[in-house]
N, C-alpha and C. Protein backbone atom coordinates (compact mmCIF):
# COMPACT_ATOMS: atom_id res chain seq x y z
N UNK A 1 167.17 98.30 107.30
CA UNK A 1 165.88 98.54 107.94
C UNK A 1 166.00 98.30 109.45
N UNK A 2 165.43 99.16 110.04
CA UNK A 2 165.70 98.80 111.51
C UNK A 2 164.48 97.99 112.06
N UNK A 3 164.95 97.50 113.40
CA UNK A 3 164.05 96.36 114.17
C UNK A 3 162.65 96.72 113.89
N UNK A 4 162.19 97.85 114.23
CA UNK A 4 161.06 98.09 114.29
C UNK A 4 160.54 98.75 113.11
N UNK A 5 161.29 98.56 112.00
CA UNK A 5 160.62 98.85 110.77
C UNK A 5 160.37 97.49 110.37
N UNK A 6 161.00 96.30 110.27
CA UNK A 6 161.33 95.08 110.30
C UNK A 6 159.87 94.29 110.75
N UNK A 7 159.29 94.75 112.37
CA UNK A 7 158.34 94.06 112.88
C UNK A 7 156.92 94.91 112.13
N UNK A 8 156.98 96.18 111.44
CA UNK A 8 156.29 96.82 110.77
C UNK A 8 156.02 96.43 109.56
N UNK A 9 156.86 95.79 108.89
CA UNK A 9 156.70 95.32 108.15
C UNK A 9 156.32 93.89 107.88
N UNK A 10 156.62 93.24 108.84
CA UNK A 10 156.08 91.50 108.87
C UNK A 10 154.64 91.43 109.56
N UNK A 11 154.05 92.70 110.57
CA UNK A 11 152.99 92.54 110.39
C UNK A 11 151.86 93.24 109.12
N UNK A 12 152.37 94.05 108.97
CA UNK A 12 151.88 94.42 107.32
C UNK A 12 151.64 93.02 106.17
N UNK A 13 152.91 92.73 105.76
CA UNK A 13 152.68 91.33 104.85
C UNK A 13 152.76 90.02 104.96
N UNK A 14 152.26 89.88 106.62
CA UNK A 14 151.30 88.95 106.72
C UNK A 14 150.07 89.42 106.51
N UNK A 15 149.34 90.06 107.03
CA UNK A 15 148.00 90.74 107.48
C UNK A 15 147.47 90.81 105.53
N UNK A 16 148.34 90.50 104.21
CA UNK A 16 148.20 90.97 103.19
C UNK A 16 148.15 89.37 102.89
N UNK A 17 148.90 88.81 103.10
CA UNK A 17 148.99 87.47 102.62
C UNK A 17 148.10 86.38 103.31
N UNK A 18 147.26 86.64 104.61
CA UNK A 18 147.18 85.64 104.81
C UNK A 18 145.40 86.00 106.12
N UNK A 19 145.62 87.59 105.86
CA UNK A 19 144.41 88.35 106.61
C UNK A 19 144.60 88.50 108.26
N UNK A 20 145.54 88.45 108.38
CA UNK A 20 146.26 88.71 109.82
C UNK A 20 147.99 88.58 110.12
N UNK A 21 147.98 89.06 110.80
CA UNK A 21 149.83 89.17 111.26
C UNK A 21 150.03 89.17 112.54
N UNK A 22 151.08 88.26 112.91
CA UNK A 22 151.74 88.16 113.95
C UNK A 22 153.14 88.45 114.20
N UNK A 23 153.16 88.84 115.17
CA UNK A 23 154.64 88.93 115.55
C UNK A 23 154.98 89.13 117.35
N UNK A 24 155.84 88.00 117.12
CA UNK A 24 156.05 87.40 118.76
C UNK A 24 156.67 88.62 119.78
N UNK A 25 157.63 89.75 119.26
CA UNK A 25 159.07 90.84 119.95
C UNK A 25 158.44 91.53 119.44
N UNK A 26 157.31 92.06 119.41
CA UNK A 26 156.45 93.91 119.28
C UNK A 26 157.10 94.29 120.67
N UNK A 27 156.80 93.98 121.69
CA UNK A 27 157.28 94.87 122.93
C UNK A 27 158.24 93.92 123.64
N UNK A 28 159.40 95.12 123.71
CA UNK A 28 160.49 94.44 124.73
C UNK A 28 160.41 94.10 126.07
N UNK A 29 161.57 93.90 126.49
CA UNK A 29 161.10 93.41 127.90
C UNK A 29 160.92 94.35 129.05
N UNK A 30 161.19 95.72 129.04
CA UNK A 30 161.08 96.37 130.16
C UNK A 30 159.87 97.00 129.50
N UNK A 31 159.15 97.61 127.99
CA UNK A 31 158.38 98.24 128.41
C UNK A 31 157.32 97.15 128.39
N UNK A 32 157.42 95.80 127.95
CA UNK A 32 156.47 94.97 128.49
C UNK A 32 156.03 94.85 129.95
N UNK A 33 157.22 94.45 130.62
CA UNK A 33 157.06 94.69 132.20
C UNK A 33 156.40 95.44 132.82
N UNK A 34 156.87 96.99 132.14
CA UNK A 34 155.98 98.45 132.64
C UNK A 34 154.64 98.34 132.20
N UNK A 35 154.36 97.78 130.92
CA UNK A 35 152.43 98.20 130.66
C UNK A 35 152.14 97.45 131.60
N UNK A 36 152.85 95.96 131.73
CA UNK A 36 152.07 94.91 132.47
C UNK A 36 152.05 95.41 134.28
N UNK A 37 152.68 95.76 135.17
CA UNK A 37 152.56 96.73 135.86
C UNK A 37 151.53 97.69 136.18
N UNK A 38 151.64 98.33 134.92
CA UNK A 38 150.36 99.34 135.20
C UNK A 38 148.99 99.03 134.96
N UNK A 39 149.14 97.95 134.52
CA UNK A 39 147.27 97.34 134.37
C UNK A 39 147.42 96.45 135.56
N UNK A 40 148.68 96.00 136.23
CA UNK A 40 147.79 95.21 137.61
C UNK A 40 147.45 96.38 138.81
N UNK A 41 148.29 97.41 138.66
CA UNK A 41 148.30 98.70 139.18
C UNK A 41 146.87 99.04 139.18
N UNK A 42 146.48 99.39 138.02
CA UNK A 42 144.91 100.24 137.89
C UNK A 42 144.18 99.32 138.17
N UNK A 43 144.15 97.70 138.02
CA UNK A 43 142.93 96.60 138.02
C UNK A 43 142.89 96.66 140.13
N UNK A 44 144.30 96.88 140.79
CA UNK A 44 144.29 97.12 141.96
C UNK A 44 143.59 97.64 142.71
N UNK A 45 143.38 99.43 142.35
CA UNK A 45 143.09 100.36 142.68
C UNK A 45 141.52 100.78 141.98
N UNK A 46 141.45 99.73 141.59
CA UNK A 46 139.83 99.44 141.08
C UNK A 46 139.96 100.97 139.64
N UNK A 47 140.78 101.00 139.09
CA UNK A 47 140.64 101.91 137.65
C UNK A 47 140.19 101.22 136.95
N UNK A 48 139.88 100.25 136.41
CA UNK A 48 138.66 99.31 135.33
C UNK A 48 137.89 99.52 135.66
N UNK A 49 137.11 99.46 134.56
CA UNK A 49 135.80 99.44 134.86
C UNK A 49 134.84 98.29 133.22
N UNK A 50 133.90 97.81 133.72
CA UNK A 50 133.66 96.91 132.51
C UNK A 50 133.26 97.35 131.19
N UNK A 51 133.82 96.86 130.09
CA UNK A 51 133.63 97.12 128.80
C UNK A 51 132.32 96.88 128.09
N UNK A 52 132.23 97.68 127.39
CA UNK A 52 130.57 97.28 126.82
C UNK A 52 130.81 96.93 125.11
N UNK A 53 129.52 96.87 124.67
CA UNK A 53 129.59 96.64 123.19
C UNK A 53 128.37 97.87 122.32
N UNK A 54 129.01 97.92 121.35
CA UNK A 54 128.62 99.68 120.29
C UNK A 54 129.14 100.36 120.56
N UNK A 55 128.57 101.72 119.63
CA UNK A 55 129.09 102.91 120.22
C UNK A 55 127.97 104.10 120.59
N UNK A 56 128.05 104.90 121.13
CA UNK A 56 127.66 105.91 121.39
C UNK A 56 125.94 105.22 121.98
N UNK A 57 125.34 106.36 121.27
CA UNK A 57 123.87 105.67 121.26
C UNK A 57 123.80 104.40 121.78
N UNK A 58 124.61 103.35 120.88
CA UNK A 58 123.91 102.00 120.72
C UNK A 58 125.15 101.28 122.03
N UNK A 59 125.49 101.93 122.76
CA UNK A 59 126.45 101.57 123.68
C UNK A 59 125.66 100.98 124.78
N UNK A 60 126.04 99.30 124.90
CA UNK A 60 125.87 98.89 126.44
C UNK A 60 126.48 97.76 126.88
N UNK A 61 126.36 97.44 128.38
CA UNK A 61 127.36 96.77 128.39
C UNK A 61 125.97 94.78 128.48
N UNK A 62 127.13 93.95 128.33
CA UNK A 62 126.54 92.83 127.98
C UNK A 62 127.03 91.78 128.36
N UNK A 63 127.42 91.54 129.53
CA UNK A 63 127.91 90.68 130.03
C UNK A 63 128.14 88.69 129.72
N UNK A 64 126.97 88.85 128.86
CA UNK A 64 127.02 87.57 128.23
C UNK A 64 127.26 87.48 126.58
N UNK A 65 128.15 88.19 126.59
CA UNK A 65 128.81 88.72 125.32
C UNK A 65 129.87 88.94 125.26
N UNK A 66 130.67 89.71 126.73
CA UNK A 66 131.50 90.25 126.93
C UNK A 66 132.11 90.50 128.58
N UNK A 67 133.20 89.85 128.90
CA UNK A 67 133.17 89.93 130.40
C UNK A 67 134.59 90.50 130.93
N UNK A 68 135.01 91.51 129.87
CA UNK A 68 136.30 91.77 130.34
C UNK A 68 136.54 93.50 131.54
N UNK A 69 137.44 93.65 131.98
CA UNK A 69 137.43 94.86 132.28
C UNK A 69 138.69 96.16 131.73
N UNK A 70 138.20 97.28 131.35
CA UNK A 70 139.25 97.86 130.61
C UNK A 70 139.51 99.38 130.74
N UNK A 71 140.63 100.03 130.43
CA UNK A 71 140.89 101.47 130.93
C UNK A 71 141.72 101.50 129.75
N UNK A 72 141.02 102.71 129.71
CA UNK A 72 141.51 103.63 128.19
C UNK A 72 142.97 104.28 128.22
N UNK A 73 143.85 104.45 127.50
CA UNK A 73 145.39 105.14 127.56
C UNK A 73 145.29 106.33 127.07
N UNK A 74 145.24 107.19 127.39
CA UNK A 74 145.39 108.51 127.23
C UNK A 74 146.18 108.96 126.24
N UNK A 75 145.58 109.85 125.17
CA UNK A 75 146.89 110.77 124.73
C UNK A 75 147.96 111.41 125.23
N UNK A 76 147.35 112.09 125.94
CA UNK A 76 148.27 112.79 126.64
C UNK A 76 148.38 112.21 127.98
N UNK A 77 148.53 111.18 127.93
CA UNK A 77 149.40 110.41 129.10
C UNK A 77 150.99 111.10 129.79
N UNK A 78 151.33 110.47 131.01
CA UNK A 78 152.19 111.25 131.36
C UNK A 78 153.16 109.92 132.12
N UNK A 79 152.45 108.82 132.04
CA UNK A 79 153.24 107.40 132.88
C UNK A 79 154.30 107.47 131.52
N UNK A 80 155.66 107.22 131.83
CA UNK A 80 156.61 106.69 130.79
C UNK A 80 156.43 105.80 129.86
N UNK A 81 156.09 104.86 130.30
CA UNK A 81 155.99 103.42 129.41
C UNK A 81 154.63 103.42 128.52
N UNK A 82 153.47 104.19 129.13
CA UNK A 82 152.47 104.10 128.07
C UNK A 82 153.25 105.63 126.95
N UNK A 83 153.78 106.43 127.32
CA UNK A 83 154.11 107.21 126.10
C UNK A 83 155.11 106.75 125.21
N UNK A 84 155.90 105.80 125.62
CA UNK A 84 156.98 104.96 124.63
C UNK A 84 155.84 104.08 123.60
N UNK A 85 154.85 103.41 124.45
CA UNK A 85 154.03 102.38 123.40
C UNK A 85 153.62 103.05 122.70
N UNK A 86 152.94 104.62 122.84
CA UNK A 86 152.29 105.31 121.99
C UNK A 86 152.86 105.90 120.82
N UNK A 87 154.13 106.31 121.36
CA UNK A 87 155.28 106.10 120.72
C UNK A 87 155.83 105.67 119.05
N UNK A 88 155.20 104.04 119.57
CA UNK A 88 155.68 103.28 118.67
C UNK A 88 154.22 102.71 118.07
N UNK A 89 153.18 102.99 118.17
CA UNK A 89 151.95 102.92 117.42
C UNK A 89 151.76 103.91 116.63
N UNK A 90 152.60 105.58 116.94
CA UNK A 90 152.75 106.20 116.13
C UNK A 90 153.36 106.01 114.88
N UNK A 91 154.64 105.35 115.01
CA UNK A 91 155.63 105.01 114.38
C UNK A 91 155.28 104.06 113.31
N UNK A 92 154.32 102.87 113.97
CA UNK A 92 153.54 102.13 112.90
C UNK A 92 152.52 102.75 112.14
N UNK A 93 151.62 103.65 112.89
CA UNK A 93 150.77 103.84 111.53
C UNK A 93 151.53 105.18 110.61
N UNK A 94 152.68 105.96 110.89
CA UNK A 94 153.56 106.52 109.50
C UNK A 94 153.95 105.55 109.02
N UNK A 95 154.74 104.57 109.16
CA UNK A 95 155.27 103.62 108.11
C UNK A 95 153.79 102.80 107.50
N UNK A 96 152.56 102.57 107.86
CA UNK A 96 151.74 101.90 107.22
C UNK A 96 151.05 102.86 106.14
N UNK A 97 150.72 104.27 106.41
CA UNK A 97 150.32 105.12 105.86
C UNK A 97 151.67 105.37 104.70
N UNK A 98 153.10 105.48 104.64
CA UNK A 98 153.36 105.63 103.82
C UNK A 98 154.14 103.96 103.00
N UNK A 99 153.94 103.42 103.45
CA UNK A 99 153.97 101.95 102.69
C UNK A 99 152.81 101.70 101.97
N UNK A 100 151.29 102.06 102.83
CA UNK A 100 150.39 100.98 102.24
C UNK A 100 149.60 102.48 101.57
N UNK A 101 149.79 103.55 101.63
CA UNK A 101 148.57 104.88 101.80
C UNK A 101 147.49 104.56 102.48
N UNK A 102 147.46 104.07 103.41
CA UNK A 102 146.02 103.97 104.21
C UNK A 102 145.17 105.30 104.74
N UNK A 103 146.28 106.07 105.04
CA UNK A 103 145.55 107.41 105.43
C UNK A 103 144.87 107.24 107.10
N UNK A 104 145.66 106.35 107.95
CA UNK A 104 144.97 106.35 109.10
C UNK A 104 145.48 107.47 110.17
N UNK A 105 144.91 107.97 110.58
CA UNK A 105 144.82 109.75 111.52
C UNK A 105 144.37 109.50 112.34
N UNK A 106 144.14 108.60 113.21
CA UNK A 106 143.46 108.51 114.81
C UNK A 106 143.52 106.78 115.10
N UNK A 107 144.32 106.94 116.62
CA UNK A 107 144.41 105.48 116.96
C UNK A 107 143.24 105.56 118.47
N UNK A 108 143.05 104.52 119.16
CA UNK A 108 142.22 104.42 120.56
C UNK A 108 143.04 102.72 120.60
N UNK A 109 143.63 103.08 122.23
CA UNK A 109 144.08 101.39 122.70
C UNK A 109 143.18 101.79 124.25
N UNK A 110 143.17 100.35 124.62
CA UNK A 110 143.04 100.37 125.93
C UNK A 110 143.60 98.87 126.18
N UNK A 111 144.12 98.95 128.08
CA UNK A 111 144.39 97.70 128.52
C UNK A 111 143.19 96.69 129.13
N UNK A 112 143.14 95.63 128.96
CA UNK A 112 141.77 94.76 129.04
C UNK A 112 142.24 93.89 129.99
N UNK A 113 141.29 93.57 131.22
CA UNK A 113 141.72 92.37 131.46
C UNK A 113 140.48 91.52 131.95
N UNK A 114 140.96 89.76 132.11
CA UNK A 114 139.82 88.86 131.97
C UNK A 114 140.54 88.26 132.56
N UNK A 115 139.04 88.32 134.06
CA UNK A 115 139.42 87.19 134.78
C UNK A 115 139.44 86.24 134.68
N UNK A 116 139.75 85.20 135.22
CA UNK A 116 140.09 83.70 135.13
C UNK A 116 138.51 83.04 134.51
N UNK A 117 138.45 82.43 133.04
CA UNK A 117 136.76 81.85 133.03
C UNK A 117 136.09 83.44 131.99
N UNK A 118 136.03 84.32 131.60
CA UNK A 118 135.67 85.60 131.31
C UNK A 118 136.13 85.22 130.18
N UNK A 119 135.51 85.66 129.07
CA UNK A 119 135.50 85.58 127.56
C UNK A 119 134.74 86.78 126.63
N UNK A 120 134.98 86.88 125.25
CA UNK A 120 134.81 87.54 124.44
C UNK A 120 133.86 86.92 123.32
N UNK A 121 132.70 87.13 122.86
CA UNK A 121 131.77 86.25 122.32
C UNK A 121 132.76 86.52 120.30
N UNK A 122 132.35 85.63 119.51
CA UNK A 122 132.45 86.35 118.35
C UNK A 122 132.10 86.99 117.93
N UNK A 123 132.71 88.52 117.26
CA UNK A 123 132.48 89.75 116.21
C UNK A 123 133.33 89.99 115.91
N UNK A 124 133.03 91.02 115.30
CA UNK A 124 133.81 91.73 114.09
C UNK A 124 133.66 93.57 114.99
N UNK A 125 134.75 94.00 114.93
CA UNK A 125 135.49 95.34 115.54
C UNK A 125 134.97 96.40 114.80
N UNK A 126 134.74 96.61 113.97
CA UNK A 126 134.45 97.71 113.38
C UNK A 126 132.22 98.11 113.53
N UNK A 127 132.10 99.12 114.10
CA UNK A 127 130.51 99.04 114.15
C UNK A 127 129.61 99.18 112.85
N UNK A 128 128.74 98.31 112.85
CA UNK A 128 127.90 98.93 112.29
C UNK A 128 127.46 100.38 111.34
N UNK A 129 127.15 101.22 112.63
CA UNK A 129 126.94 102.54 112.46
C UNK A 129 128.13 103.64 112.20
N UNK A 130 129.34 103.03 112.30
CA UNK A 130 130.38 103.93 111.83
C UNK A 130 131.64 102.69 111.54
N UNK A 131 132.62 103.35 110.29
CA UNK A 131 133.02 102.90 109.84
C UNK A 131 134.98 103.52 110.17
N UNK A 132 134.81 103.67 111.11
CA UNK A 132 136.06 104.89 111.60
C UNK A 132 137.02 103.62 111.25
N UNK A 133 137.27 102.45 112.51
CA UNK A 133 137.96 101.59 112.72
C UNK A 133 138.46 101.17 111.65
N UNK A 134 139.67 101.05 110.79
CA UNK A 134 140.17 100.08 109.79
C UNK A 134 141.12 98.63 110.02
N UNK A 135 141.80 99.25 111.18
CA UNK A 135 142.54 98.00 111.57
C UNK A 135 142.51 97.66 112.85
N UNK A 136 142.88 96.59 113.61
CA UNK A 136 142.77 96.27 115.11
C UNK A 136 143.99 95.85 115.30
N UNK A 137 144.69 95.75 116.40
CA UNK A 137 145.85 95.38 116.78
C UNK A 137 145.70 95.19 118.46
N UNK A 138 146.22 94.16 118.51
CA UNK A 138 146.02 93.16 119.91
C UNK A 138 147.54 92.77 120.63
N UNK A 139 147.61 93.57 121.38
CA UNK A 139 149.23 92.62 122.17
C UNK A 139 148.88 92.53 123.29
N UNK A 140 149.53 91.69 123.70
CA UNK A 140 149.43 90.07 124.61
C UNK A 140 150.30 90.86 126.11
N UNK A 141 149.97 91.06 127.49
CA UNK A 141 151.48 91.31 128.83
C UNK A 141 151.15 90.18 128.94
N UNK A 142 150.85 88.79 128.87
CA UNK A 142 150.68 87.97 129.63
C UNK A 142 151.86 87.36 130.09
N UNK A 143 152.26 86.70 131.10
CA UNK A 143 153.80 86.02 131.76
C UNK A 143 153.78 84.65 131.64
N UNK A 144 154.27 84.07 130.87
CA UNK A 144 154.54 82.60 130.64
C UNK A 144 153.25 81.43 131.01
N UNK A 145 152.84 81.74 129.58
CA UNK A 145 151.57 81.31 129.08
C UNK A 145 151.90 79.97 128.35
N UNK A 146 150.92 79.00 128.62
CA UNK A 146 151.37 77.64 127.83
C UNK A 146 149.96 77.58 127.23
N UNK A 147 149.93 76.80 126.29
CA UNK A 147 149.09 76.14 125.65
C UNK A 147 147.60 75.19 126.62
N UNK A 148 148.34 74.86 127.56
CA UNK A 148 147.30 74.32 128.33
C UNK A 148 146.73 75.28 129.35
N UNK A 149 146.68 76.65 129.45
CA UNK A 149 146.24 77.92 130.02
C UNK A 149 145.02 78.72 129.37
N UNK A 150 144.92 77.64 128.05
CA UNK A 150 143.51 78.23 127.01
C UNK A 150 143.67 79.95 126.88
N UNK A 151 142.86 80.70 126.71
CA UNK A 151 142.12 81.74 126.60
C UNK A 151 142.64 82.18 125.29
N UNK A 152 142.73 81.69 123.84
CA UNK A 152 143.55 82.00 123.11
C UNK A 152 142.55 83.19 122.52
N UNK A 153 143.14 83.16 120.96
CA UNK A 153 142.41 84.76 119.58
C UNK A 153 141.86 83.44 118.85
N UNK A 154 140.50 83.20 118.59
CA UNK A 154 140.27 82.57 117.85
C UNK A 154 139.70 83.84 116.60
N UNK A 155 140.68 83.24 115.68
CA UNK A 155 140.06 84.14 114.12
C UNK A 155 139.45 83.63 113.14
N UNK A 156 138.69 83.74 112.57
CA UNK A 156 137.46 83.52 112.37
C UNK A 156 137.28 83.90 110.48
N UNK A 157 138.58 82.60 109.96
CA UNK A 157 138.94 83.08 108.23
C UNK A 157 137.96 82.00 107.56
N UNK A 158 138.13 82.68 106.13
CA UNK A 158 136.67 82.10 105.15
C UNK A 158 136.45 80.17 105.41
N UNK A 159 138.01 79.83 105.28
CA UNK A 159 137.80 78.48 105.09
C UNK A 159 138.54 78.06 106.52
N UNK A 160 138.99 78.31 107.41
CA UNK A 160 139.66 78.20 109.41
C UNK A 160 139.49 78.75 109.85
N UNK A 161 139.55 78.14 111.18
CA UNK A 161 139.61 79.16 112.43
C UNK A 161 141.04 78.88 112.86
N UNK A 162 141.95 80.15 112.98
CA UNK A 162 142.96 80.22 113.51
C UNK A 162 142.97 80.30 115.32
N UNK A 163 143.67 79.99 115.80
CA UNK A 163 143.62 79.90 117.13
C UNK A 163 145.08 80.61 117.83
N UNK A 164 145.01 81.63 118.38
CA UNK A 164 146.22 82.65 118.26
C UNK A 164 146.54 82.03 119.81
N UNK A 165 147.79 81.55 120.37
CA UNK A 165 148.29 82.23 122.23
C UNK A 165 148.51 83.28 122.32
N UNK A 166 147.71 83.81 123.85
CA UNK A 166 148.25 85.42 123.99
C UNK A 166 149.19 85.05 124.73
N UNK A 167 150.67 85.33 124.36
CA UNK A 167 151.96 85.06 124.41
C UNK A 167 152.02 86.77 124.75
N UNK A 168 153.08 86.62 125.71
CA UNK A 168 153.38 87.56 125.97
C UNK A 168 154.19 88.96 125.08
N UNK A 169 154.13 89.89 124.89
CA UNK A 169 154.97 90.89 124.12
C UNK A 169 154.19 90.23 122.43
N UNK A 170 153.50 89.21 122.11
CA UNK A 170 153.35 89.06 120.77
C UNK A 170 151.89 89.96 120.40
N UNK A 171 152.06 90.46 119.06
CA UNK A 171 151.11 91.58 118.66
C UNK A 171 150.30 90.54 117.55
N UNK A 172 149.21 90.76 117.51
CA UNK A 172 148.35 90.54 116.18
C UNK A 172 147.75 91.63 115.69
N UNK A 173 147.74 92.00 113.99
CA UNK A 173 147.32 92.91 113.58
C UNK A 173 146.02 92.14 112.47
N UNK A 174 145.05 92.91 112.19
CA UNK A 174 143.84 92.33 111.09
C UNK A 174 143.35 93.47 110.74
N UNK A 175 142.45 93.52 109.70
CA UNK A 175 141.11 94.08 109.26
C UNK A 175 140.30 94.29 110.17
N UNK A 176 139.61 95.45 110.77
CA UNK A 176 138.36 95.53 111.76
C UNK A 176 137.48 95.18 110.63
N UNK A 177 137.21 95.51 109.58
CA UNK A 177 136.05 95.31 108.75
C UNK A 177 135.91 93.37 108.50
N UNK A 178 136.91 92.87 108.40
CA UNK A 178 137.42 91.63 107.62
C UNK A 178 137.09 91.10 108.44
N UNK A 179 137.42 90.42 109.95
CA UNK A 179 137.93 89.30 110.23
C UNK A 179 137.21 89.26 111.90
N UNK A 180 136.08 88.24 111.96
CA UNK A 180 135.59 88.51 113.30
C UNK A 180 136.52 87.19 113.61
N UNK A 181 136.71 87.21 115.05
CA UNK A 181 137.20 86.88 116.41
C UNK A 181 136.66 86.76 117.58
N UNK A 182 137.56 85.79 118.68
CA UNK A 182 136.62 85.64 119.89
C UNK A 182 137.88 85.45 120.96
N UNK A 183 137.43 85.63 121.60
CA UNK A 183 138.49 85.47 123.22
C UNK A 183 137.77 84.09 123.67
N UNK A 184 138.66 83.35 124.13
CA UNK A 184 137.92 82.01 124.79
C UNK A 184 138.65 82.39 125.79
N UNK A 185 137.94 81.38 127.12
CA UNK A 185 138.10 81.46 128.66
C UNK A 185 139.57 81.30 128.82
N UNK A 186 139.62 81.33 129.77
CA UNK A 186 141.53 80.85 130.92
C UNK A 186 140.83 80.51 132.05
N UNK A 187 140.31 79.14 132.07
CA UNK A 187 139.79 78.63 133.75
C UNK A 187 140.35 78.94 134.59
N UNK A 188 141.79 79.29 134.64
CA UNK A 188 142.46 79.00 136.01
C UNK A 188 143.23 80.09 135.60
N UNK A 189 143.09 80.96 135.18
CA UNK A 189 144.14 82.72 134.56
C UNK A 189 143.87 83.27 134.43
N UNK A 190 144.07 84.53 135.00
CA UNK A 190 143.34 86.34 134.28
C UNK A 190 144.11 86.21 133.29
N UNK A 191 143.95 87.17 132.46
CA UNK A 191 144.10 87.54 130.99
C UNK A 191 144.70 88.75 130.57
N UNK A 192 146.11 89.27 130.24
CA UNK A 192 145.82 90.69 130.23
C UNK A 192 146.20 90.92 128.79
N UNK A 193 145.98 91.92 128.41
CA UNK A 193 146.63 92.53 126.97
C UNK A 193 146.13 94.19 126.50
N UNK A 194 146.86 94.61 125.98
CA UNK A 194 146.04 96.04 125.24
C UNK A 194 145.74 96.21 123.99
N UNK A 195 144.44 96.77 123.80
CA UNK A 195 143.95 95.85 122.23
C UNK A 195 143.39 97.47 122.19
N UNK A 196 143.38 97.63 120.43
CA UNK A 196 143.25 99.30 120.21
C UNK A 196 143.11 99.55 118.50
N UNK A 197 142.70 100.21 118.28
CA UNK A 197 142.29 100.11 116.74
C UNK A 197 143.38 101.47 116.17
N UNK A 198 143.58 101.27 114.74
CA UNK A 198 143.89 102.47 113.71
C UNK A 198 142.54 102.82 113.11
N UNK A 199 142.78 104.02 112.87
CA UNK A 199 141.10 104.80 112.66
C UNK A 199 141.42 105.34 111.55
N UNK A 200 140.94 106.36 110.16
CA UNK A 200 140.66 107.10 109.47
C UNK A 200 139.04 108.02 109.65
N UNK A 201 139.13 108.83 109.89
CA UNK A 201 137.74 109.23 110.07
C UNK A 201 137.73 110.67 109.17
């Protein structure tokens, strides 16, 4: 089995055993470098813009709910390093679709970032009013992150709350339907990562 069937598979049966999966080496080190790059790039040149909560209709933004800023990755992107990640999100949902039959046909990532103090209230990813979203998947550009830098994944299971580091290059995968979550602050750290759902619609 190769590497990246390997990390496809350990986040799969965790995410089965235990309602989430981690894995520290989802992204190597140069195209880590490169996403991380291009989100200080666009956060530079003022390409964020702030994230809201719902969809469509019920779309707004909420600042005391939600304080991050974020830019969408293109399909048809044309930067190198976001078409390698896309790449390999492809790559995961064929091997999940033919491991698990999920049947997922449409992904959406974007890169997020949170300034120093900026947080994510608790929910659950998947809306209400549509049920597209099946899974979420969260990886971490952050650069040598300690424990005393806060802003962790708090997850939000029947009987714990797990408390994830956004560690750099490490991915978490869950249930959008299953498993609400929260971003806590980084007093003294922006925040970056690209967080993006598998869809069936």
């Amino acid at each position: 089995m190769k590497k990246e069937e390997q990390q496809f598979e350990h986040l799969i049966t965790e995410m089965i055993d235990r309602k989430y999966g981690i894995c520290d080496d989802f992204l190597n080190g140069e195209m880590l470098q490169g996403l991380r790059d291009n989100l200080h790039a666009y956060h530079a040149k003022g390409g964020m813009h702030p994230a809201g909560i719902g969809r469509r209709l019920d779309f707004k933004k909420n600042f005391k709910t939600r304080g991050d800023v974020i830019r969408w990755i293109e399909e048809d992107t044309e930067q190198g390093y976001e078409i390698e990640f896309l790449e390999k999100i492809n790559a995961f949902i064929q091997y999940l679709n033919r491991t698990c039959y999920t049947q997922i046909n449409q992904f959406e990532f974007h890169y997020a970032y949170y300034e120093a103090g900026s947080f994510y209230k608790r929910h659950l990813d998947q809306f209400k009013s549509h049920s597209g979203r099946k899974f979420s998947l969260v990886i971490y550009l952050n650069e040598d992150w300690s424990e005393s830098d806060g802003g962790n994944l708090c997850l939000y299971l029947d009987d714990q709350v797990v408390n994830v580091l956004p560690k750099g290059g490490r991915a978490v995968f869950f249930r959008s339907d299953e498993l609400e979550h929260e971003v806590r602050q980084a007093p003294g750290r922006s925040r970056i990562s690209i967080a993006g759902w598998l869809k069936s619609e």
